[in-house]
Protein backbone atom coordinates (compact mmCIF):
# COMPACT_ATOMS: atom_id res chain seq x y z
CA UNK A 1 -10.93 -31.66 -7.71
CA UNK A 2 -11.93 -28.29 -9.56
CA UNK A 3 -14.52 -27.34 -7.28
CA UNK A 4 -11.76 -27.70 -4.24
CA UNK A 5 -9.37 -25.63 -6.17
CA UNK A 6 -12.49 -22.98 -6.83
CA UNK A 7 -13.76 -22.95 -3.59
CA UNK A 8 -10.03 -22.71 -1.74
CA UNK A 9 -9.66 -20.16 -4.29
CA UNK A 10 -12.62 -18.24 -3.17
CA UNK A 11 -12.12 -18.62 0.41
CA UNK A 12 -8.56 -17.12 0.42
CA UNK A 13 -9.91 -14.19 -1.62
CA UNK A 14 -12.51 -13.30 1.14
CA UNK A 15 -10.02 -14.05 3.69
CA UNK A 16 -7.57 -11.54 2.48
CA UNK A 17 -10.58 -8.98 1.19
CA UNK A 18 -11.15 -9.54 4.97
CA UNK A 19 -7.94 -8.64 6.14
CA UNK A 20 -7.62 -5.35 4.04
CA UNK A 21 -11.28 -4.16 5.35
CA UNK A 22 -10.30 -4.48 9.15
CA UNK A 23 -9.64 -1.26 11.13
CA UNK A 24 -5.66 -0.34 11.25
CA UNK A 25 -4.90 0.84 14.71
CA UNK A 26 -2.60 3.67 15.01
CA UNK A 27 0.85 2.73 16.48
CA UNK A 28 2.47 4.70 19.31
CA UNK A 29 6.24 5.46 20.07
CA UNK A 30 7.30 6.32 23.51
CA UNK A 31 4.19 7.58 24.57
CA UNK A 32 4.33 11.10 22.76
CA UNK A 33 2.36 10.02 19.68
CA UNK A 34 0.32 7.79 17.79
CA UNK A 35 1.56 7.40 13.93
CA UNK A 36 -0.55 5.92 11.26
CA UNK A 37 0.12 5.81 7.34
CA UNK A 38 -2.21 5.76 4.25
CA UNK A 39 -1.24 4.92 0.90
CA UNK A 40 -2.70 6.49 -1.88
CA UNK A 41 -2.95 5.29 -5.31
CA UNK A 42 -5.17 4.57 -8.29
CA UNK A 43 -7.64 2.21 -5.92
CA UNK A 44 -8.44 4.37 -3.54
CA UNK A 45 -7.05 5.04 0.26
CA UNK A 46 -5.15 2.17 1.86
CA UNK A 47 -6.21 1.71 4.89
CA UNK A 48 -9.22 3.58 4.36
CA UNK A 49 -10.15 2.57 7.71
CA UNK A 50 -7.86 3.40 10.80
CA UNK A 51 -8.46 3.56 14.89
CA UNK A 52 -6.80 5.61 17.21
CA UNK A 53 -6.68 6.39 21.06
CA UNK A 54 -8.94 9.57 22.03
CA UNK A 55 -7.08 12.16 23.60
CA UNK A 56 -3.50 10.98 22.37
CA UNK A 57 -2.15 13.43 18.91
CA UNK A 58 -1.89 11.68 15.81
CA UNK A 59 0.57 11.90 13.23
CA UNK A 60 -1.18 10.89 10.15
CA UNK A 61 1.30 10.68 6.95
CA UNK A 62 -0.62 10.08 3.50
CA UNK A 63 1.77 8.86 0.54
CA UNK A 64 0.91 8.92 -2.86
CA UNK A 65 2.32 5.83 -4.82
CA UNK A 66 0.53 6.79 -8.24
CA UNK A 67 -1.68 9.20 -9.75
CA UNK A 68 -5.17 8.99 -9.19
CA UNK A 69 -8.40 11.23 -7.91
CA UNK A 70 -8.01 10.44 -4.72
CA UNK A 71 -4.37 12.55 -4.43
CA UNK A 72 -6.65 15.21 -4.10
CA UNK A 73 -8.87 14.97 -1.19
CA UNK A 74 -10.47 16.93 1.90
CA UNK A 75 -10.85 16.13 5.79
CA UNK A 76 -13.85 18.52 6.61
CA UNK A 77 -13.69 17.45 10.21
CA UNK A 78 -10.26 19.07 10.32
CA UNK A 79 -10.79 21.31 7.59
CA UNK A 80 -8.10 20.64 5.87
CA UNK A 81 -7.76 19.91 1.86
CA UNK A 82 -4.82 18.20 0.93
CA UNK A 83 -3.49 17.92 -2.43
CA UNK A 84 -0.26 15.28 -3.33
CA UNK A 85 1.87 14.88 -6.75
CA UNK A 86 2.85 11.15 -7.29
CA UNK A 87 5.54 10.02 -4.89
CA UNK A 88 5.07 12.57 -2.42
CA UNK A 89 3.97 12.75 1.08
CA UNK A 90 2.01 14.76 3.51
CA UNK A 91 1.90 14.89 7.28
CA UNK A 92 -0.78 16.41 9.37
CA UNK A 93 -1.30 16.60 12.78
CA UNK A 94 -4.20 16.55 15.43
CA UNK A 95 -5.60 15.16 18.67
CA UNK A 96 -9.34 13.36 18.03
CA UNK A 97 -11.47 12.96 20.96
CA UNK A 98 -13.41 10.18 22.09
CA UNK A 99 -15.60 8.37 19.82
CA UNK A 100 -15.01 10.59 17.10
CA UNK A 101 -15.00 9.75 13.15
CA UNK A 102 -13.12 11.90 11.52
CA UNK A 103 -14.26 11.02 7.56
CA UNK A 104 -12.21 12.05 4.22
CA UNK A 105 -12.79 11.52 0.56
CA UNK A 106 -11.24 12.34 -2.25
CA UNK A 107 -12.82 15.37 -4.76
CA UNK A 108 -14.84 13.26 -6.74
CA UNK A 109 -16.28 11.79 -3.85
CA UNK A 110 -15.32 8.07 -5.27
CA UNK A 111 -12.80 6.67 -2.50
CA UNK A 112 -13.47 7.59 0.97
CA UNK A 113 -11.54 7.13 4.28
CA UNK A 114 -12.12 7.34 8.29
CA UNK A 115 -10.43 7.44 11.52
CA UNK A 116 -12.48 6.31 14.61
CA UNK A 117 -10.85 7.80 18.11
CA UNK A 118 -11.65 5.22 20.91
């Protein structure tokens, strides 16, 4: 009976590690826009993986829910550096094109992110 408890135990663990490692696709409202979120706190970048559609502008809003390294981080693709206090937010704004990765890390290079245009 222990072993079924460890091994149910284990499989829901990789089943929800699973989950949270899957791409988050980008959602779009009446066409205009494709919006996407990432939460920042002491882990890392949540999603740190997203997809969007090529050719369509994305509104990408990062919050910060705590403090952490990665409230300081840089998009070279987009050139942008982006620094957040605790509780606050920041939108940017751009249009990817097809199969592009745009990649972003934090300053210490210890959490890292990336948006895939399809």
């Amino acid at each position: 009976m222990k072993h079924i408890k460890t091994i149910t135990g284990l499989a829901l663990g990789a089943a929800l590690l699973g989950a949270s490692l899957a791409p988050h696709i980008a959602h779009a409202h009446g066409g205009a826009h494709q919006n996407a979120v990432v939460t920042i706190d002491g882990k890392g970048f949540h999603p740190a993986a997203l997809s969007v559609q090529a050719g369509k502008e994305v509104h990408l809003t990062f919050v910060s829910k705590g403090a952490g390294c990665a409230n300081g981080f840089t998009i070279p693709a987009l050139k942008r550096t982006i620094s957040l206090q605790p509780g606050k937010r920041k939108t940017i704004e751009f249009t990817p094109k097809k199969g592009q990765t745009i990649a972003f890390a934090c300053s210490m290079n210890m959490f890292k992110g990336k948006i895939t245009a399809k």
